[in-house]
PDB file of N, CA and C in Angstrom:
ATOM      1  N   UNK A   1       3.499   8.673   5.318  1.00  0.00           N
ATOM      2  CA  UNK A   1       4.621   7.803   5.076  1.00  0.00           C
ATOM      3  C   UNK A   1       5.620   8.534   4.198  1.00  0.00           C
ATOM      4  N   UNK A   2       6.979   7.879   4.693  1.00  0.00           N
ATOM      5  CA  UNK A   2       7.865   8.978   3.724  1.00  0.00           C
ATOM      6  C   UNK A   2       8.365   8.052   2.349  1.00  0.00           C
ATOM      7  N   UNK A   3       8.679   8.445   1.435  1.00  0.00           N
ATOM      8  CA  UNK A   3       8.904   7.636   0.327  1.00  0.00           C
ATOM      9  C   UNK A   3      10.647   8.054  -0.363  1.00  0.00           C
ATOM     10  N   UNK A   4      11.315   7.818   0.005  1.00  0.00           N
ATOM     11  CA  UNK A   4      12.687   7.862  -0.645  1.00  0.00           C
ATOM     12  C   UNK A   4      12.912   7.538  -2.323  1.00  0.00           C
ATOM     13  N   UNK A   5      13.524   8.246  -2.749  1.00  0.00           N
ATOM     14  CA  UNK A   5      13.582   8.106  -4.275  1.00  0.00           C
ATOM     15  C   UNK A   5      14.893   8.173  -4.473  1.00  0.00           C
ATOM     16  N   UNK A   6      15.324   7.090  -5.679  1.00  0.00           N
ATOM     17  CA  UNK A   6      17.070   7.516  -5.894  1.00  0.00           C
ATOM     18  C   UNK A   6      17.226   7.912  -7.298  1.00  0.00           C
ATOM     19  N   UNK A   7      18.765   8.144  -7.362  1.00  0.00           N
ATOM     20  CA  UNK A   7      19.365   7.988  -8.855  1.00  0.00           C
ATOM     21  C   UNK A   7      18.304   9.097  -9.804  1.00  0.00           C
ATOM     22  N   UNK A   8      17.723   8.846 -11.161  1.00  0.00           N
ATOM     23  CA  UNK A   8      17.307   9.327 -11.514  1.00  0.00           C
ATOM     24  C   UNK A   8      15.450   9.489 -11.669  1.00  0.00           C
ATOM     25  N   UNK A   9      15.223   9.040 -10.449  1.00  0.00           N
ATOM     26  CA  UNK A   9      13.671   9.685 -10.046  1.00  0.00           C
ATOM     27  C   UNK A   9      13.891  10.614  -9.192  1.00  0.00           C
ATOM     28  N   UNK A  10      14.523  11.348  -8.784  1.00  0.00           N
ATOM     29  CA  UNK A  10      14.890  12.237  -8.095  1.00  0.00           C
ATOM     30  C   UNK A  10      14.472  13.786  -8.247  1.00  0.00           C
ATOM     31  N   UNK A  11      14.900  13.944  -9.381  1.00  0.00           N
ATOM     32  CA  UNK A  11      14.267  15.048 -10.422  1.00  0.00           C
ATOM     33  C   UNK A  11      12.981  14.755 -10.504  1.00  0.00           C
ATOM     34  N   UNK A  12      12.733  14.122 -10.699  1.00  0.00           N
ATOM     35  CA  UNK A  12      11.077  14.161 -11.099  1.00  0.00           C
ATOM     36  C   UNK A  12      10.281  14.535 -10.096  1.00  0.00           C
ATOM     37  N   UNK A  13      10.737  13.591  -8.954  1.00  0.00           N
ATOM     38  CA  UNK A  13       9.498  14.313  -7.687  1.00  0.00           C
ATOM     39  C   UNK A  13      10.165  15.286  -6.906  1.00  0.00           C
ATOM     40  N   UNK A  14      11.303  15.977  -7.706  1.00  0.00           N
ATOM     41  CA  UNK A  14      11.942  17.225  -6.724  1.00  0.00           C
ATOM     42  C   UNK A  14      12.469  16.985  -5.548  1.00  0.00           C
ATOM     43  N   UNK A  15      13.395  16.171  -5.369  1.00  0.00           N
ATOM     44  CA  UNK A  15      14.060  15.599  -4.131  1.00  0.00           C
ATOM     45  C   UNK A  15      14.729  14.379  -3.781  1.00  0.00           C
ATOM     46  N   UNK A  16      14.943  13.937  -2.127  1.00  0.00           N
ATOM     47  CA  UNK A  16      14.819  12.710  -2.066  1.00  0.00           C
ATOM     48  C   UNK A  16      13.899  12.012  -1.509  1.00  0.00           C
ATOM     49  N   UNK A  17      13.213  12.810  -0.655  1.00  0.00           N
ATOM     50  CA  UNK A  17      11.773  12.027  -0.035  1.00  0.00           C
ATOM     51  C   UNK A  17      10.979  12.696  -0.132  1.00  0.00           C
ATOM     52  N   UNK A  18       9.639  11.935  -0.333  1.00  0.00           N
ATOM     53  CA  UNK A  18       8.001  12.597  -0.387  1.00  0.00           C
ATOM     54  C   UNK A  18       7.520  11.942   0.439  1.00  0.00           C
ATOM     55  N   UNK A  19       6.704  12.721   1.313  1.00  0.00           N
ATOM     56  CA  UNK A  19       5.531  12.456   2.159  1.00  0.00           C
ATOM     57  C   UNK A  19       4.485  12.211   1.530  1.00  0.00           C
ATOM     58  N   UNK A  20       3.638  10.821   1.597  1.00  0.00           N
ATOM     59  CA  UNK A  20       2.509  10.397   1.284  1.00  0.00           C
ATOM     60  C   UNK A  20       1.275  10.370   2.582  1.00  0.00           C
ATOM     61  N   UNK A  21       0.723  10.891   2.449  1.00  0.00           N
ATOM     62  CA  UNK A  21      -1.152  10.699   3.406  1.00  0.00           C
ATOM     63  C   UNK A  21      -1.544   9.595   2.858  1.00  0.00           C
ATOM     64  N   UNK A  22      -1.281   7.842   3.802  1.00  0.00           N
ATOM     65  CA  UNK A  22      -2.282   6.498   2.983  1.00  0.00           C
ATOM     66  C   UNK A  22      -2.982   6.551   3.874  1.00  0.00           C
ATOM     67  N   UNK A  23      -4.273   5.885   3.333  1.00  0.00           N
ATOM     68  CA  UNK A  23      -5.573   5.736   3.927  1.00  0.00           C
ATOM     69  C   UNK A  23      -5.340   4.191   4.578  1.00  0.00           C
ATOM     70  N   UNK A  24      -5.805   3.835   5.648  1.00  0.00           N
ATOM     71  CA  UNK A  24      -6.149   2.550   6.200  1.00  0.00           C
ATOM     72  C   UNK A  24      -5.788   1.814   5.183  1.00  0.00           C
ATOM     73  N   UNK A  25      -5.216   0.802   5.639  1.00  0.00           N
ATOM     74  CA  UNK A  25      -5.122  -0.690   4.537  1.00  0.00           C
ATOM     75  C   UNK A  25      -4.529  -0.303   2.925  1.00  0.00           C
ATOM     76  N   UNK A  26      -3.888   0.805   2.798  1.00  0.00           N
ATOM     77  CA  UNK A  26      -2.678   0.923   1.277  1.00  0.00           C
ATOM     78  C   UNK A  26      -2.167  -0.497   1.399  1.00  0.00           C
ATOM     79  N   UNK A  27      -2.405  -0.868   0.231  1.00  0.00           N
ATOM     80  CA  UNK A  27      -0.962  -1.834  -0.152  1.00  0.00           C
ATOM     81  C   UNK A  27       0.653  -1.133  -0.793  1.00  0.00           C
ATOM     82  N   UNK A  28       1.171  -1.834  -1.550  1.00  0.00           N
ATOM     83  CA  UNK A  28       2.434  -1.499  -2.018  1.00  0.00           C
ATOM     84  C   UNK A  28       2.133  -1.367  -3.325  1.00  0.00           C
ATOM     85  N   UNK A  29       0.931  -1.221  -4.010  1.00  0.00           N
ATOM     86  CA  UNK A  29       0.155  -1.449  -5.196  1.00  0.00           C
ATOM     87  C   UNK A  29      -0.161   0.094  -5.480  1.00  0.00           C
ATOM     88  N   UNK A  30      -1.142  -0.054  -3.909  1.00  0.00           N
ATOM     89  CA  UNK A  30      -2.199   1.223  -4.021  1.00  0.00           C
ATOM     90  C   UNK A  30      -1.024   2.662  -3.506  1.00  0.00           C
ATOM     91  N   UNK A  31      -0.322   2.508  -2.643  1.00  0.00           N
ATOM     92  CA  UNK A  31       0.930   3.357  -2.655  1.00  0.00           C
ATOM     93  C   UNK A  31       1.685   3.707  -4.037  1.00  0.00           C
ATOM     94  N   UNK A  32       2.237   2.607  -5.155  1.00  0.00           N
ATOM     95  CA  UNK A  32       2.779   3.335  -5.867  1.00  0.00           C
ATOM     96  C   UNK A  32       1.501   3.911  -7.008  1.00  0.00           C
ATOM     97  N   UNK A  33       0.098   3.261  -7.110  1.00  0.00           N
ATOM     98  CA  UNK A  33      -1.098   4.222  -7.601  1.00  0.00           C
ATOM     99  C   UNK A  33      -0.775   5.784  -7.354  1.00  0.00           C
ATOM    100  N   UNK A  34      -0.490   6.234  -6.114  1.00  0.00           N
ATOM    101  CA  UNK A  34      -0.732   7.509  -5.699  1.00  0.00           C
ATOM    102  C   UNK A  34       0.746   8.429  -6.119  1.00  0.00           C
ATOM    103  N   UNK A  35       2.058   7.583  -6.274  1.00  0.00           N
ATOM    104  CA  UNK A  35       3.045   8.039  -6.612  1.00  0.00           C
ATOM    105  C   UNK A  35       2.568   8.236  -7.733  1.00  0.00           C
ATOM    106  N   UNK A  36       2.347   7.436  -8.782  1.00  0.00           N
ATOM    107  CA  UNK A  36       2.383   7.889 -10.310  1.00  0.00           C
ATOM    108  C   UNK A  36       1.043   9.086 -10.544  1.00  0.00           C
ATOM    109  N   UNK A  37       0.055   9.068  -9.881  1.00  0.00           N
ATOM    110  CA  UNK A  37      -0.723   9.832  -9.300  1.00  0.00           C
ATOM    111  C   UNK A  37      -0.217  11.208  -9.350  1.00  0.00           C
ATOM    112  N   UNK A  38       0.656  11.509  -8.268  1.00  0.00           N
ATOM    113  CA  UNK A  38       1.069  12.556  -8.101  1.00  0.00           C
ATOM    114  C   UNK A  38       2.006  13.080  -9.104  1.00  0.00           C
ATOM    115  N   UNK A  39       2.756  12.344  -9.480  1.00  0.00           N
ATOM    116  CA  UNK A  39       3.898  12.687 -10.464  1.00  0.00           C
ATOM    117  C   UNK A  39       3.853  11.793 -11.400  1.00  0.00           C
ATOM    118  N   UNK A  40       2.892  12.300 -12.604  1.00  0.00           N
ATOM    119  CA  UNK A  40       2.697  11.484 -13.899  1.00  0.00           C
ATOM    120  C   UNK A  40       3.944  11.065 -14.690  1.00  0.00           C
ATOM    121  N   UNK A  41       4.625  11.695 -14.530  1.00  0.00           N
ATOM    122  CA  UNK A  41       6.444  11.288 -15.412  1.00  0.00           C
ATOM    123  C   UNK A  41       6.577  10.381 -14.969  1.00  0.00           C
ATOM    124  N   UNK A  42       6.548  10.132 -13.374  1.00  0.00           N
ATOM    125  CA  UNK A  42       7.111   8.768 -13.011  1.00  0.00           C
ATOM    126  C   UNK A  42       6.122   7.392 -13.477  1.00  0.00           C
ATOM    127  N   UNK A  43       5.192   7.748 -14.125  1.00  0.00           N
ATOM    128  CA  UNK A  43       4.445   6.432 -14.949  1.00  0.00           C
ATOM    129  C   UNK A  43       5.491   5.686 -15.716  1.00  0.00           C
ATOM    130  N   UNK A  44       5.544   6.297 -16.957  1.00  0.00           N
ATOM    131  CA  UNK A  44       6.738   5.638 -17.660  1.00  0.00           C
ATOM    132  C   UNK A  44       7.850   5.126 -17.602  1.00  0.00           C
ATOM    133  N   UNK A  45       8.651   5.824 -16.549  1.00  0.00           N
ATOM    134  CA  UNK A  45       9.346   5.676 -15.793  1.00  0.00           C
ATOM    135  C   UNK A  45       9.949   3.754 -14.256  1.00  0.00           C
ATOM    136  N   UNK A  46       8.294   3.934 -13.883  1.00  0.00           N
ATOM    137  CA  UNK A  46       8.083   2.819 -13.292  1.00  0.00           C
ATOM    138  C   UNK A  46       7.585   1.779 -13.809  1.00  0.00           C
ATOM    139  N   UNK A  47       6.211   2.134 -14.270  1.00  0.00           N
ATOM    140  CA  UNK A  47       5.175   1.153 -14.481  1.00  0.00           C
ATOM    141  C   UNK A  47       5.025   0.474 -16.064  1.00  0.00           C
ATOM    142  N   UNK A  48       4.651  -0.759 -16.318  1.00  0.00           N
ATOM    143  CA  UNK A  48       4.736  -1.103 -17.669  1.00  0.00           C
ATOM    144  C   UNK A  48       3.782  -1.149 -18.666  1.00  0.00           C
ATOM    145  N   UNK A  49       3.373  -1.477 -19.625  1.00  0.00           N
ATOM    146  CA  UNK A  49       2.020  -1.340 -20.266  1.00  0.00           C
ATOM    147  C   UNK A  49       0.752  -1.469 -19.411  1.00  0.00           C
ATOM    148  N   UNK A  50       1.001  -2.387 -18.764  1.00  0.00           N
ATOM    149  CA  UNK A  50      -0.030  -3.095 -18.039  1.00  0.00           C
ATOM    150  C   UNK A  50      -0.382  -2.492 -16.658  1.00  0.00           C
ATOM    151  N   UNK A  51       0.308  -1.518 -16.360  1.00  0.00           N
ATOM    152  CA  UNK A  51       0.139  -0.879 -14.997  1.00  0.00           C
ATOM    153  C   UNK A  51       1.371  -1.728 -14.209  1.00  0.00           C
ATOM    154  N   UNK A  52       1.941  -2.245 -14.318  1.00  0.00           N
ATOM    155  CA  UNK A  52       2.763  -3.605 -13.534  1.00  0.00           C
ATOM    156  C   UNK A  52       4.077  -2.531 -13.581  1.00  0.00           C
ATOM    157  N   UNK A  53       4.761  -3.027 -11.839  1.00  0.00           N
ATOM    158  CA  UNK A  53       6.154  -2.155 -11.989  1.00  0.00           C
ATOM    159  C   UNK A  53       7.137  -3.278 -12.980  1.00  0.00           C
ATOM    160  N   UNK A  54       7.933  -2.232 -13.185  1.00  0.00           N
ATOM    161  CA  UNK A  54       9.042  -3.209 -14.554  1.00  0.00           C
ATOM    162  C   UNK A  54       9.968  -3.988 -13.399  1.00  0.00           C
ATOM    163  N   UNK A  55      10.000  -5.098 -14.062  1.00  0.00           N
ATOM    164  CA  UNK A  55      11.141  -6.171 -12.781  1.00  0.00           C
ATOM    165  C   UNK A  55      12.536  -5.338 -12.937  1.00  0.00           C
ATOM    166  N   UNK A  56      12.705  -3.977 -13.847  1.00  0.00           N
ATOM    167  CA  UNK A  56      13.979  -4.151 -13.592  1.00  0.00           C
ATOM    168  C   UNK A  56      14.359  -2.574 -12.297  1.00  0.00           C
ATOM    169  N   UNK A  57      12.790  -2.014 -12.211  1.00  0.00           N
ATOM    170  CA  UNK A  57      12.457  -0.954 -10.837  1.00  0.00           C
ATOM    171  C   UNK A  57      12.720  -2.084  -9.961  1.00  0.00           C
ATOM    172  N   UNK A  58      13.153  -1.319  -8.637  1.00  0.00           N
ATOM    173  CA  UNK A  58      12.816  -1.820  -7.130  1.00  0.00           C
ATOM    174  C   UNK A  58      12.248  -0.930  -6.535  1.00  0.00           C
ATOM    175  N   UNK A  59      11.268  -1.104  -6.097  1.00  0.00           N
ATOM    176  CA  UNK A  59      10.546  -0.906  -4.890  1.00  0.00           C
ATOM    177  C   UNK A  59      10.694  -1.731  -3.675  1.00  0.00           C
ATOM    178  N   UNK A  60      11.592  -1.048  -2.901  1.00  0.00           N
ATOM    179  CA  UNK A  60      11.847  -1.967  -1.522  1.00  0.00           C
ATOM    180  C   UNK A  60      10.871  -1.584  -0.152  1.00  0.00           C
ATOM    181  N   UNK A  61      10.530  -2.185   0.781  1.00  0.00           N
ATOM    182  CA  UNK A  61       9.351  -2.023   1.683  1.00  0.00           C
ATOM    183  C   UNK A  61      10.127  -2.839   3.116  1.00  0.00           C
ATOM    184  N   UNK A  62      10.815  -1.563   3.606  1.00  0.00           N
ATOM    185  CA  UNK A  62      11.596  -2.380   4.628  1.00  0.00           C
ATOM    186  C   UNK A  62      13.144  -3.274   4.828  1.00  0.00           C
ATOM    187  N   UNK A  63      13.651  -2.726   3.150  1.00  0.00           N
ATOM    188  CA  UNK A  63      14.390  -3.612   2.712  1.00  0.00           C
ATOM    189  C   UNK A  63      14.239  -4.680   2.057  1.00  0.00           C
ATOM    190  N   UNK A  64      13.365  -5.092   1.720  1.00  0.00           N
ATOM    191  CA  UNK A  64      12.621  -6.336   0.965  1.00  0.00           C
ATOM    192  C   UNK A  64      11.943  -5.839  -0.492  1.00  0.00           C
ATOM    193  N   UNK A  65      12.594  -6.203  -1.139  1.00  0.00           N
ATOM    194  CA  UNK A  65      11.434  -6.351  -2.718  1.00  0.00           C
ATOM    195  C   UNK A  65      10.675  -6.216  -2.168  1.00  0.00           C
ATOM    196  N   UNK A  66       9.278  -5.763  -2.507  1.00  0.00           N
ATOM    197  CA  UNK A  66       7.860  -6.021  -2.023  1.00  0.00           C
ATOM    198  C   UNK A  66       7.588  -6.631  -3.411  1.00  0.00           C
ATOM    199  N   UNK A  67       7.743  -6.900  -4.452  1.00  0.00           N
ATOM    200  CA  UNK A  67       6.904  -8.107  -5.391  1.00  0.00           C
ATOM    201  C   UNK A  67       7.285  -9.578  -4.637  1.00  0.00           C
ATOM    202  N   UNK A  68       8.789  -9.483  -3.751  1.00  0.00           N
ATOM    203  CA  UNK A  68       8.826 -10.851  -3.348  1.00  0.00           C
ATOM    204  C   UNK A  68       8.761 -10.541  -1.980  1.00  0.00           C
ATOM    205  N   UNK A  69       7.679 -10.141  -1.075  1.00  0.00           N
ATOM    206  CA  UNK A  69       7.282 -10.130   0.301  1.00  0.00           C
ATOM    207  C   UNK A  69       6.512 -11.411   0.179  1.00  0.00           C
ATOM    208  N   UNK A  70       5.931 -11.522   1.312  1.00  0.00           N
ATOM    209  CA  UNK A  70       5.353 -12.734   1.351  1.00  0.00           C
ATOM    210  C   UNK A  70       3.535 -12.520   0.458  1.00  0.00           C
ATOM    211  N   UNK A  71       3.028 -11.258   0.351  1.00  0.00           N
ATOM    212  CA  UNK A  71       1.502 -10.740  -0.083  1.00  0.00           C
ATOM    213  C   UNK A  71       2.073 -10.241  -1.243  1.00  0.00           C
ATOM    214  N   UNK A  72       3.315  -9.830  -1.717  1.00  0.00           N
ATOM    215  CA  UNK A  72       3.870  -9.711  -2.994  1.00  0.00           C
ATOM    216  C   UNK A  72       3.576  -8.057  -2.582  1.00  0.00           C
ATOM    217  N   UNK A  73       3.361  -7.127  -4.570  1.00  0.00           N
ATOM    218  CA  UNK A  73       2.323  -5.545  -4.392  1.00  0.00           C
ATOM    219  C   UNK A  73       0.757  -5.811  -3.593  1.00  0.00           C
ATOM    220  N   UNK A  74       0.224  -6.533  -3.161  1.00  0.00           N
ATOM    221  CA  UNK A  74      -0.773  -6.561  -2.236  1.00  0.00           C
ATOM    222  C   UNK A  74      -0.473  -6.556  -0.545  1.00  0.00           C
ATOM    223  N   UNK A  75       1.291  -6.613  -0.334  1.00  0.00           N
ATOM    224  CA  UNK A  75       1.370  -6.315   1.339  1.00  0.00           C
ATOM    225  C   UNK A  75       0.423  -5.065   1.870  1.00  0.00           C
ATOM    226  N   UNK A  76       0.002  -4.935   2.505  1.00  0.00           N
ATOM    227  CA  UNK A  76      -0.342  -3.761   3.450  1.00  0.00           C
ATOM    228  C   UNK A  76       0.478  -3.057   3.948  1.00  0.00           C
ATOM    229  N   UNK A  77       0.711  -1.601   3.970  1.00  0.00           N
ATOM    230  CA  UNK A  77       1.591  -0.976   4.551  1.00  0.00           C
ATOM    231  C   UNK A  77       0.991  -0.293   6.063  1.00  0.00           C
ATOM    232  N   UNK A  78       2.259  -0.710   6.762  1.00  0.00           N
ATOM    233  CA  UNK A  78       2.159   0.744   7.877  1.00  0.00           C
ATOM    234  C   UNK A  78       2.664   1.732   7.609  1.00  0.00           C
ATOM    235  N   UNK A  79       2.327   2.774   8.311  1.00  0.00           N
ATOM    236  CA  UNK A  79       2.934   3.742   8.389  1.00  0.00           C
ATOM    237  C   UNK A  79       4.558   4.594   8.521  1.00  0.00           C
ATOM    238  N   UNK A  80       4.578   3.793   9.484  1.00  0.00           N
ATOM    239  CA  UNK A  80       6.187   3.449   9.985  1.00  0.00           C
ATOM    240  C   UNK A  80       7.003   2.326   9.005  1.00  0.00           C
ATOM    241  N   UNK A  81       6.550   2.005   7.887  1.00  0.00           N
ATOM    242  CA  UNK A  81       7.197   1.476   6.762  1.00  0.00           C
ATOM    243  C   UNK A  81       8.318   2.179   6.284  1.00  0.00           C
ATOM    244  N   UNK A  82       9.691   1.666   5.662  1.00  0.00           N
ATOM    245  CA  UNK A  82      10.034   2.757   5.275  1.00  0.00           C
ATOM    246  C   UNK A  82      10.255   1.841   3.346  1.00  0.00           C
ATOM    247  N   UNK A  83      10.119   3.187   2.683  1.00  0.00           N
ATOM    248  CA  UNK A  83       9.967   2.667   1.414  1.00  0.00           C
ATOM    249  C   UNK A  83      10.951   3.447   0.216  1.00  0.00           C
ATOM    250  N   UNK A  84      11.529   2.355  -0.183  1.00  0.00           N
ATOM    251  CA  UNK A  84      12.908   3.113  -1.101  1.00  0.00           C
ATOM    252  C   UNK A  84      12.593   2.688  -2.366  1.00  0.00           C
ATOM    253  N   UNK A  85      12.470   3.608  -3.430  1.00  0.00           N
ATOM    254  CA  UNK A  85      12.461   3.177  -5.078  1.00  0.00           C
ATOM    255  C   UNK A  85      13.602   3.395  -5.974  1.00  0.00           C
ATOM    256  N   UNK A  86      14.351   2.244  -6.340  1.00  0.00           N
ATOM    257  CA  UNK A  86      15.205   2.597  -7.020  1.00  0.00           C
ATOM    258  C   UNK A  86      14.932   2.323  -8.798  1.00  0.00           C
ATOM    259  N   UNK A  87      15.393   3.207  -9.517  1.00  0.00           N
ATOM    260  CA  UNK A  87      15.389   2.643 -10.945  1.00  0.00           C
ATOM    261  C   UNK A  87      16.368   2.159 -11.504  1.00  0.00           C
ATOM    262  N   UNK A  88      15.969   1.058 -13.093  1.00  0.00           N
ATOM    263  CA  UNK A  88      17.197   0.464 -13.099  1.00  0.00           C
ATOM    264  C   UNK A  88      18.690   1.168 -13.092  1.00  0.00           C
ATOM    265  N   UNK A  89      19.633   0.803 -12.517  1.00  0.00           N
ATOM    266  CA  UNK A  89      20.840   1.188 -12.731  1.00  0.00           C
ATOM    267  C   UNK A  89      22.193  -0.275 -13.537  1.00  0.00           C
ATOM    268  N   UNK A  90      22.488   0.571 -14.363  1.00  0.00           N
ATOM    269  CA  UNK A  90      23.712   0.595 -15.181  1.00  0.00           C
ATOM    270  C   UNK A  90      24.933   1.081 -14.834  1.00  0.00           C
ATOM    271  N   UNK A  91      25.883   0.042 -14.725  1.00  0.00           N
ATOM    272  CA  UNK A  91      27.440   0.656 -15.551  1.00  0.00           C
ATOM    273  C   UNK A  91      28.411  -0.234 -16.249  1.00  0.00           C
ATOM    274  N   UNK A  92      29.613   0.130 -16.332  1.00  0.00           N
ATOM    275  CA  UNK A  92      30.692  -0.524 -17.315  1.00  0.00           C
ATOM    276  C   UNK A  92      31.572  -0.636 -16.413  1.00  0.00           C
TER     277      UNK A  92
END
């Protein structure tokens, strides 16, 4: 699966898209597990004390929030998903 990154996660995973290898049945949970996984910077970055993405990240899954899909971070992904992370953005 390919994973699109914007703005300033970009730098971090060296680009704009990463190819992920998910195993049968990833959620949108266990997918961003393997992002922060791979690229530990992007922990802080995304995720909050609690392991929880910050409401003010998007993680979109198709165009859709995936915290507000209908399975929420527990959707199942296909393959053919396409998945965009944006971080918060600011301006004046």
């Amino acid at each position: 699966m390919k994973v699109n990154f914007f703005a300033t996660l970009r730098p971090l995973v060296g680009g704009k898209s990463v190819k992920f290898e998910l195993p049968e049945r990833t959620t949108a949970a266990g997918l961003l597990a393997l992002i922060v996984e791979r690229f530990p910077p992007l922990r802080v970055e995304l995720l909050d004390e609690q392991g929880q993405l910050y409401p003010h990240v998007h993680m979109f899954v198709n165009g859709r929030d995936a915290p507000y899909l209908e399975n929420g971070m527990d959707t199942i992904l296909k393959p053919t998903d396409t998945v965009n992370i944006f971080p918060a953005v600011a301006g004046g």
